[in-house]
Protein backbone atom coordinates (compact mmCIF):
# COMPACT_ATOMS: atom_id res chain seq x y z
CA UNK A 1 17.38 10.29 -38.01
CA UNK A 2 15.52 10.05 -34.30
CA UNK A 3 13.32 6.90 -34.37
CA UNK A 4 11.25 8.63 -31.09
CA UNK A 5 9.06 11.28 -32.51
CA UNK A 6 8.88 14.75 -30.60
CA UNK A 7 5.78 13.78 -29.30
CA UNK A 8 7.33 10.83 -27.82
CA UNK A 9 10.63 12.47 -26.77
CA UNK A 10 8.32 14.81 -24.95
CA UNK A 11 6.71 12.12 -23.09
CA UNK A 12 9.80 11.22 -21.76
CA UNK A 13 11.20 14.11 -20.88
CA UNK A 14 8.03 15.19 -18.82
CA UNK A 15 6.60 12.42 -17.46
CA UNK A 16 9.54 10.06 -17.01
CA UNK A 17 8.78 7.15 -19.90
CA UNK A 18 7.49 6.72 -23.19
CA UNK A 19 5.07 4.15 -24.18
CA UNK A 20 3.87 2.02 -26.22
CA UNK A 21 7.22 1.27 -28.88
CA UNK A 22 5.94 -1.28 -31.66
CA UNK A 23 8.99 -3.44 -31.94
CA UNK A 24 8.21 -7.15 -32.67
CA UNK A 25 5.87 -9.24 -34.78
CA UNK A 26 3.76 -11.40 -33.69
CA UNK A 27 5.83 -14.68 -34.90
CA UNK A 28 9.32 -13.11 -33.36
CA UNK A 29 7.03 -13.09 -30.00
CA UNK A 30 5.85 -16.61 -30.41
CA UNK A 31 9.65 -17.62 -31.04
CA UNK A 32 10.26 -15.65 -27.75
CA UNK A 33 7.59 -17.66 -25.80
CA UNK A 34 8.97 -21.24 -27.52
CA UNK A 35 12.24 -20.25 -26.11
CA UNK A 36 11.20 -19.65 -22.97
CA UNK A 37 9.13 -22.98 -22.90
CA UNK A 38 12.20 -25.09 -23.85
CA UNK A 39 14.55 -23.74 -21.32
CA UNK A 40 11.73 -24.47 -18.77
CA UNK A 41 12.09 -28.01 -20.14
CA UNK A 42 15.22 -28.53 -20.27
CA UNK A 43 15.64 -27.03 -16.82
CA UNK A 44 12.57 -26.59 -14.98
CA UNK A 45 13.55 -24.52 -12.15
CA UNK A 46 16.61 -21.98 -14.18
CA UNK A 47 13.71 -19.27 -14.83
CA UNK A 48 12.95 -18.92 -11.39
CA UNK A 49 15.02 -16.92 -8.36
CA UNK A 50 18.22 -16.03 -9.44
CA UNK A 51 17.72 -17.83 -12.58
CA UNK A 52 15.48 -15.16 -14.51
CA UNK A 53 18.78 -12.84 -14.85
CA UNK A 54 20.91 -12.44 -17.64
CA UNK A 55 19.09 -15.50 -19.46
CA UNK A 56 20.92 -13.60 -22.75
CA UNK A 57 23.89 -14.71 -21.98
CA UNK A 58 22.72 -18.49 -22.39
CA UNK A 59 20.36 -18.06 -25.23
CA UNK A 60 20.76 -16.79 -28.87
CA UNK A 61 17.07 -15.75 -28.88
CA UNK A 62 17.35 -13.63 -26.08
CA UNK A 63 20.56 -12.17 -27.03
CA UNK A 64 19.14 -11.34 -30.41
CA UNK A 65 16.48 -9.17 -28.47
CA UNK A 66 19.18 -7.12 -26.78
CA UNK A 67 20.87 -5.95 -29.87
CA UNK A 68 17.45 -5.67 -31.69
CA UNK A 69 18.51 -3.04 -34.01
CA UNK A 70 14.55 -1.36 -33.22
CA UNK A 71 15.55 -1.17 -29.57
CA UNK A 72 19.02 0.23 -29.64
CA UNK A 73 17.49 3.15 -31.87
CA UNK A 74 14.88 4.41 -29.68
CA UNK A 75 17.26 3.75 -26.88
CA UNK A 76 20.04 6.20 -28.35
CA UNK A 77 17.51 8.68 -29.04
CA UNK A 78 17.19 9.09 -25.24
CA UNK A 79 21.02 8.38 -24.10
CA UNK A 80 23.27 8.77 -27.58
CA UNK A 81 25.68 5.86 -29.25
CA UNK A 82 27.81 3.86 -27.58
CA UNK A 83 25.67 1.95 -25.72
CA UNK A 84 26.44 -1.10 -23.09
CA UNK A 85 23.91 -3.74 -21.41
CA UNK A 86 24.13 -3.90 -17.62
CA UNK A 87 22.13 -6.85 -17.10
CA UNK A 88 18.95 -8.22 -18.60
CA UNK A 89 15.57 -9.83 -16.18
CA UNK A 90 12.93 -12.22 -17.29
CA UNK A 91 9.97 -11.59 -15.41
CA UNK A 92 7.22 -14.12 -15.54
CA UNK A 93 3.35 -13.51 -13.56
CA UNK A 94 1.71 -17.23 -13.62
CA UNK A 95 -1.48 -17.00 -13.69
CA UNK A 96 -3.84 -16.37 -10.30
CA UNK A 97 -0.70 -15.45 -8.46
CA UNK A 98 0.46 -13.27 -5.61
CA UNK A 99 3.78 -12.56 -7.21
CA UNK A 100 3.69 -8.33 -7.59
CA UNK A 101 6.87 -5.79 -8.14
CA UNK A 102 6.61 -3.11 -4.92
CA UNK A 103 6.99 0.45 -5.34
CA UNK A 104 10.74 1.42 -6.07
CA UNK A 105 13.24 3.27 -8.11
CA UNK A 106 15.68 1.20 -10.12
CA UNK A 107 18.37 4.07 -9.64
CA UNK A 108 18.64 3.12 -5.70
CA UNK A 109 19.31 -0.43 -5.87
CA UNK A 110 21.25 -0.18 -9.93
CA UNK A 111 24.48 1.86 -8.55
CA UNK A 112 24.94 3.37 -12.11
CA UNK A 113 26.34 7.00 -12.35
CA UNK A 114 25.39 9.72 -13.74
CA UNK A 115 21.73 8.61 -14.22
CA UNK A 116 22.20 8.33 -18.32
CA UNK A 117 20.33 5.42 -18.60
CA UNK A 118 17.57 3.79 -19.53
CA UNK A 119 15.23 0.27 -18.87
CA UNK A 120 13.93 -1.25 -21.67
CA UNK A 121 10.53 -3.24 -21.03
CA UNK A 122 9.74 -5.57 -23.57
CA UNK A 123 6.21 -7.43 -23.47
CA UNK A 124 6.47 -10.73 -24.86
CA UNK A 125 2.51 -11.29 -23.86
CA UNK A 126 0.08 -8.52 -23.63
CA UNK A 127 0.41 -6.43 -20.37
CA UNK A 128 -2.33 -4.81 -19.21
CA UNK A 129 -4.17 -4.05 -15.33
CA UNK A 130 -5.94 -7.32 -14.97
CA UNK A 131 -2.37 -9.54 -15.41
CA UNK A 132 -0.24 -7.01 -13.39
CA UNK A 133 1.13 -4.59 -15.42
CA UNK A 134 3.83 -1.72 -14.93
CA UNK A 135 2.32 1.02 -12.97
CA UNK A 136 4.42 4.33 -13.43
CA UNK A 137 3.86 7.44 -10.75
CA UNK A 138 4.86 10.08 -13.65
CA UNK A 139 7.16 12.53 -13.17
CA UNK A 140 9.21 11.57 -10.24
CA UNK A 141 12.02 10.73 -12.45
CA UNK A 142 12.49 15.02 -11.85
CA UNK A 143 12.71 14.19 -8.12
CA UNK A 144 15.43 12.76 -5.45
CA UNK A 145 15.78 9.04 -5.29
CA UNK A 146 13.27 8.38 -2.73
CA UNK A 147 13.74 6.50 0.94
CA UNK A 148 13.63 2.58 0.36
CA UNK A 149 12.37 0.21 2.70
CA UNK A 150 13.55 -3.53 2.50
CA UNK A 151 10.84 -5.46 3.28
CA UNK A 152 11.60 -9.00 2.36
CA UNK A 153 8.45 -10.24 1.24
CA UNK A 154 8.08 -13.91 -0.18
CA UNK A 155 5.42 -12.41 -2.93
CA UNK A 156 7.69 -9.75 -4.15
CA UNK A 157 9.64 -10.41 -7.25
CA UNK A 158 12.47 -7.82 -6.27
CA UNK A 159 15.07 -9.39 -4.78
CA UNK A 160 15.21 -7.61 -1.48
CA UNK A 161 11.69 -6.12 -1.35
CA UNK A 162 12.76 -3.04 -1.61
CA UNK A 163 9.32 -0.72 -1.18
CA UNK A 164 9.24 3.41 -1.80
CA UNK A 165 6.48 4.16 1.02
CA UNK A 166 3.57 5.77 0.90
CA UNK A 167 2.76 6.05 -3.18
CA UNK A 168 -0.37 7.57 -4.09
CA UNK A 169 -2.25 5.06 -6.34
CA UNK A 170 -4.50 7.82 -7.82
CA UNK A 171 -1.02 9.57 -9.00
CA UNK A 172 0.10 6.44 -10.51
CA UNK A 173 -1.05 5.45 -14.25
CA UNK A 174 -1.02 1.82 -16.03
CA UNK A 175 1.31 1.04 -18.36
CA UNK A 176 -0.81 -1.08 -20.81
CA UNK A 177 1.26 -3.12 -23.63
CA UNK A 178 0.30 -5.36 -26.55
CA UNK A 179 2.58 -8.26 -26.67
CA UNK A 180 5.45 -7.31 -28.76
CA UNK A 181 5.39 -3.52 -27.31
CA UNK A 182 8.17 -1.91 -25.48
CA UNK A 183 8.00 0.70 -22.87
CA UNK A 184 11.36 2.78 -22.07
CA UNK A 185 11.83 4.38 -18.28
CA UNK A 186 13.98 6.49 -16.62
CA UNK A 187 15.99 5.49 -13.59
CA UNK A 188 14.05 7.55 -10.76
CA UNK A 189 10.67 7.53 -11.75
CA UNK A 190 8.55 5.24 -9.12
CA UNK A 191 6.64 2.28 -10.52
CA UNK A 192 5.78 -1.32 -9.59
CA UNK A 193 3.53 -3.90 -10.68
CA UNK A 194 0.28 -5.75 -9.25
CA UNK A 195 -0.21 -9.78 -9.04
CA UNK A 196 -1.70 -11.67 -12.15
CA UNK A 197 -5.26 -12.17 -11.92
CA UNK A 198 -5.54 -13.55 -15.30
CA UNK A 199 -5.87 -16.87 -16.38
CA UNK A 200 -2.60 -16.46 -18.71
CA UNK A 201 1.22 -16.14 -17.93
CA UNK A 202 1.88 -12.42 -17.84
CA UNK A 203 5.84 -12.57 -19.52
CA UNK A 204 8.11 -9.38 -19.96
CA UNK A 205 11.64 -9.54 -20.61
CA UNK A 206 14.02 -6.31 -19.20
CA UNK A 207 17.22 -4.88 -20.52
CA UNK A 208 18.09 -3.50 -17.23
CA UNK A 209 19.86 -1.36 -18.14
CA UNK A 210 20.76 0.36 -21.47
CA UNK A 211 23.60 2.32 -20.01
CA UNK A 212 25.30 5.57 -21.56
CA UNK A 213 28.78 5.77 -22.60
CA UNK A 214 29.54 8.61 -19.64
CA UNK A 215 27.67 6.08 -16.82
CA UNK A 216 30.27 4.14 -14.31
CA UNK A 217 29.27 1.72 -11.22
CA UNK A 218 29.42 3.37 -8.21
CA UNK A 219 27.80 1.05 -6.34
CA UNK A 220 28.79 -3.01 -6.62
């Protein structure tokens, strides 16, 4: 049985992700954010960089959120069984800081092929406009993978800066999440995040990707 509703299925189809998923308590966050705080002990600067990648490979906590059995249903709903894990990010806004995600399509710089696949978003603390959530520009996903420009910037949390010019803000809508929420997104649809303003860590782990069993790597 579909755990997406129609409604939901909808959403996805038109507009390019569906949101909010309830997925996690409240305690399996808090053992989510006391995981996170005793890898930063242990090693303060692994979660940084490089370091926020593939953390589920190191840690059983993290590894148990990729093969939640809630995510890999709503997942196959959008890309059917047989489903592999390209990489997972750990993406952590301290507060008051300049650290924001630029405009961009994860299809350009995630050489996966055909485009059956899907990024999961998990919120481990609320998400929401004032601590730099996801910002989506819905419906794109039905458009061409847009021109990229690498821009390099020491504040941007992608790796090259990579920046889809020219986005029209009033097109784009927040992607608000309660801690414990997921949000699912299509390869081509434009998004980005803002900086924290809070006074609170913004944290939100990624499955990036959940990949279909027809996708290869084109690119390296």
């Amino acid at each position: 049985m579909p755990t997406l509703t129609l409604k939901q299925l909808k959403q996805y189809k038109d507009l390019g992700y569906v949101a909010p998923i309830d997925i996690l308590s409240l305690e399996e966050v808090t053992k989510i954010k006391s995981e996170i705080e005793c890898i930063e002990k242990k090693w303060p600067d692994e979660l940084i960089g490089l370091g926020r990648n593939n953390v589920h490979y190191i840690s059983p906590v993290f590894d148990q959120v990729v093969h939640n059995s809630k995510i890999l249903d709503v997942v196959e709903d959008i890309i059917g069984k047989n489903i592999l894990v390209g990489g997972t990010t750990l993406f952590i806004k301290e507060p008051d800081n300049k650290g924001y995600v630029s405009w961009h399509q994860d299809a350009k710089y995630i050489g996966f092929e055909p485009h059956n696949w899907v990024t999961a978003w998990l919120a481990i603390t609320d998400s929401n406009e004032e601590n730099g959530c996801m910002r989506m520009w819905p419906g794109t996903h039905k458009e061409k993978i847009k021109k990229h420009k690498d821009t390099f910037n020491k504040d941007n949390l992608l790796t090259r800066g990579q920046t889809v010019q020219n986005v029209p803000f009033k097109d784009t809508v927040p992607n608000v999440l309660k801690a414990g929420q997921l949000s699912l997104h299509h390869p081509r649809i434009v998004h980005g995040s803002g900086s924290n303003k809070s006074k609170n860590r913004r944290i939100g782990f990624v499955i990036q990707s959940y990949i279909g069993a027809d996708v290869d790597q084109v690119i390296g």
